[in-house]
C-alpha atoms as a PDB file:
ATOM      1  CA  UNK A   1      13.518  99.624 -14.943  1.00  0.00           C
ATOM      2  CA  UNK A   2      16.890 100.683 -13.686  1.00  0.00           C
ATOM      3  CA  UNK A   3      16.002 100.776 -10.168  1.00  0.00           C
ATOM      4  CA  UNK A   4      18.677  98.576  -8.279  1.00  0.00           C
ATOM      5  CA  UNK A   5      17.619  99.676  -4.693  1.00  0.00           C
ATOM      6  CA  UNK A   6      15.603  96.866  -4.399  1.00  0.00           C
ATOM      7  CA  UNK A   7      17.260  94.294  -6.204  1.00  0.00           C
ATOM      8  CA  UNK A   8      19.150  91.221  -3.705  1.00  0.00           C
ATOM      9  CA  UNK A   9      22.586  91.230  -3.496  1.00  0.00           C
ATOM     10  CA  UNK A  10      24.681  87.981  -5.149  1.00  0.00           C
ATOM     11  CA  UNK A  11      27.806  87.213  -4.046  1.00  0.00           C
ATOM     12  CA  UNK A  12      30.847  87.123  -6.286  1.00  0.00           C
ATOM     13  CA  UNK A  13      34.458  87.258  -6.819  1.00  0.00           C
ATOM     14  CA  UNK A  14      36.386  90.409  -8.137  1.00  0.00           C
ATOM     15  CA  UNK A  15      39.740  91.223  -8.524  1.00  0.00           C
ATOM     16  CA  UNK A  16      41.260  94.262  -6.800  1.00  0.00           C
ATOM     17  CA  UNK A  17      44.530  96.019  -6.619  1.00  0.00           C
ATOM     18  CA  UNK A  18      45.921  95.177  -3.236  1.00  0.00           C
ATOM     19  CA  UNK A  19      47.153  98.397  -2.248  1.00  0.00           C
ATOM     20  CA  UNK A  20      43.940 100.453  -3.148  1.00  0.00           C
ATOM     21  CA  UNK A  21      41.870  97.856  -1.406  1.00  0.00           C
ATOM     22  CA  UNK A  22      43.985  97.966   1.713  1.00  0.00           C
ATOM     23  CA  UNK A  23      43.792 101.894   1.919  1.00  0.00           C
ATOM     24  CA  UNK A  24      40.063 101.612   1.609  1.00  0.00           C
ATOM     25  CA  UNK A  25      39.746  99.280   4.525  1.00  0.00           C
ATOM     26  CA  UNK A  26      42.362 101.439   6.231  1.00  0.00           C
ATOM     27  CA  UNK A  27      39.593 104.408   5.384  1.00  0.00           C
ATOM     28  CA  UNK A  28      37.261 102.665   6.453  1.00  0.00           C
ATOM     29  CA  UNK A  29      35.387 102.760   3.000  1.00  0.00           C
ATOM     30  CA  UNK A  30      32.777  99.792   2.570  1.00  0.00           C
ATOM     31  CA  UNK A  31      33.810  97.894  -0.498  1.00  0.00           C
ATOM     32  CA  UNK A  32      31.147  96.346  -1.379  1.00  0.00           C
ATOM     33  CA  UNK A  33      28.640  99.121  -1.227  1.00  0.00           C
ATOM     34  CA  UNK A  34      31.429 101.482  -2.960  1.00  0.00           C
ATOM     35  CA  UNK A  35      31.633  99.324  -5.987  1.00  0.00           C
ATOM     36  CA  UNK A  36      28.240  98.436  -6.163  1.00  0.00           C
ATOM     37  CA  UNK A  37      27.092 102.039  -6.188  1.00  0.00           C
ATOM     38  CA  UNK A  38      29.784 102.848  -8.995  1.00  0.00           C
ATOM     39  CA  UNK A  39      29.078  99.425 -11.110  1.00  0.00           C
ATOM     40  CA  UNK A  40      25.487 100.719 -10.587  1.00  0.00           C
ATOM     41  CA  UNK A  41      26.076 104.120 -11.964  1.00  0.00           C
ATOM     42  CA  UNK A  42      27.639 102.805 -14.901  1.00  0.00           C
ATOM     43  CA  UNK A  43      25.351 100.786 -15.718  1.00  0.00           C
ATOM     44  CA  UNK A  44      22.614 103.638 -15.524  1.00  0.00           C
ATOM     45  CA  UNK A  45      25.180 105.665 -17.873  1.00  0.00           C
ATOM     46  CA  UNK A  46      26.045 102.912 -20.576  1.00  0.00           C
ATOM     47  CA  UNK A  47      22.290 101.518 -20.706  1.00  0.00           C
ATOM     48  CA  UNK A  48      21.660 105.431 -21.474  1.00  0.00           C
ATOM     49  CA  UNK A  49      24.269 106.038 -23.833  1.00  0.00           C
ATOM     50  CA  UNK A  50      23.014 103.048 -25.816  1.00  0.00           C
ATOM     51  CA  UNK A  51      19.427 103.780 -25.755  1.00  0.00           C
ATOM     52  CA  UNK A  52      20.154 107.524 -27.302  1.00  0.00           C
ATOM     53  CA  UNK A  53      21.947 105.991 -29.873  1.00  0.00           C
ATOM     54  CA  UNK A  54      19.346 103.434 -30.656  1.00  0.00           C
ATOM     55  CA  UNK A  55      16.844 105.873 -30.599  1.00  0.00           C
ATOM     56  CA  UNK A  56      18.928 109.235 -32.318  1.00  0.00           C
ATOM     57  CA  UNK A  57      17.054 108.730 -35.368  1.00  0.00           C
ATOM     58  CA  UNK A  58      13.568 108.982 -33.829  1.00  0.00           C
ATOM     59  CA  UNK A  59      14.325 111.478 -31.259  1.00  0.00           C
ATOM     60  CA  UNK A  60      16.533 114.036 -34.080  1.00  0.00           C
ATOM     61  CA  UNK A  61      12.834 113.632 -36.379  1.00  0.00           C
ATOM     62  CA  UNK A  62      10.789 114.818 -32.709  1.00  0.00           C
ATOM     63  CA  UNK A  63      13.100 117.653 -32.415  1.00  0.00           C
ATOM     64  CA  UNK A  64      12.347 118.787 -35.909  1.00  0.00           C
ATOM     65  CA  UNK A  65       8.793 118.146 -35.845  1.00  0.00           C
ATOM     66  CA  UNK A  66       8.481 120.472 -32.976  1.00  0.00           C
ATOM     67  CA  UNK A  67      11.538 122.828 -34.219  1.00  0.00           C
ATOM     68  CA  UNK A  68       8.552 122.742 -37.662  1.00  0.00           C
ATOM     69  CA  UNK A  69       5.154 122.740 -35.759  1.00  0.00           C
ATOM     70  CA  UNK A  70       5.785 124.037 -32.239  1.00  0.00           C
ATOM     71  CA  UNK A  71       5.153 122.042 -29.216  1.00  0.00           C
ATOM     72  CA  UNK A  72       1.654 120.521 -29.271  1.00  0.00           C
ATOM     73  CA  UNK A  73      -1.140 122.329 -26.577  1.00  0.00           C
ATOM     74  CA  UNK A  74       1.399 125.605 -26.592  1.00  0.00           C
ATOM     75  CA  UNK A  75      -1.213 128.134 -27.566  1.00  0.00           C
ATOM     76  CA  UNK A  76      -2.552 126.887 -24.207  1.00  0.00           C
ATOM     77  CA  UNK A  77       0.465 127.549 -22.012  1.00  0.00           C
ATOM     78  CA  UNK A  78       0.670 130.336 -19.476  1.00  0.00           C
ATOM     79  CA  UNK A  79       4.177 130.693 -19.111  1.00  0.00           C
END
């Protein structure tokens, strides 16, 4: 679902501050595959974030099922 490996690349415009993005080309540091990789991770984060929240309610009632019942199969477990 999140997997952006794979996905093509678009080109588009962003704006930069002109003396971090001349000390990254002075580093050496690719740009393009920097920001990408960061905008990627944040994505992964925020999409995250969001679907916890969404989902708090049935995820807390889980928890307290198995905090109530135990986990399912455990008699079963050898460790």
């Amino acid at each position: 679902m999140l997997d952006f490996a794979t996905a093509p690349k678009k080109a588009t415009n962003l704006t930069l501050n002109t003396k971090t993005l001349e000390l990254a080309r002075t580093l050496g540091i690719n740009v393009s595959q920097t920001v990408d990789a960061l905008l990627a991770a944040e994505v992964k984060r925020i999409y995250w974030e969001r679907w916890n929240a969404e989902n708090k309610d049935a995820i807390d009632h889980y928890n307290a099922r198995i905090a109530a019942e135990g986990l399912p199969l455990a008699q079963y477990r050898t460790f």
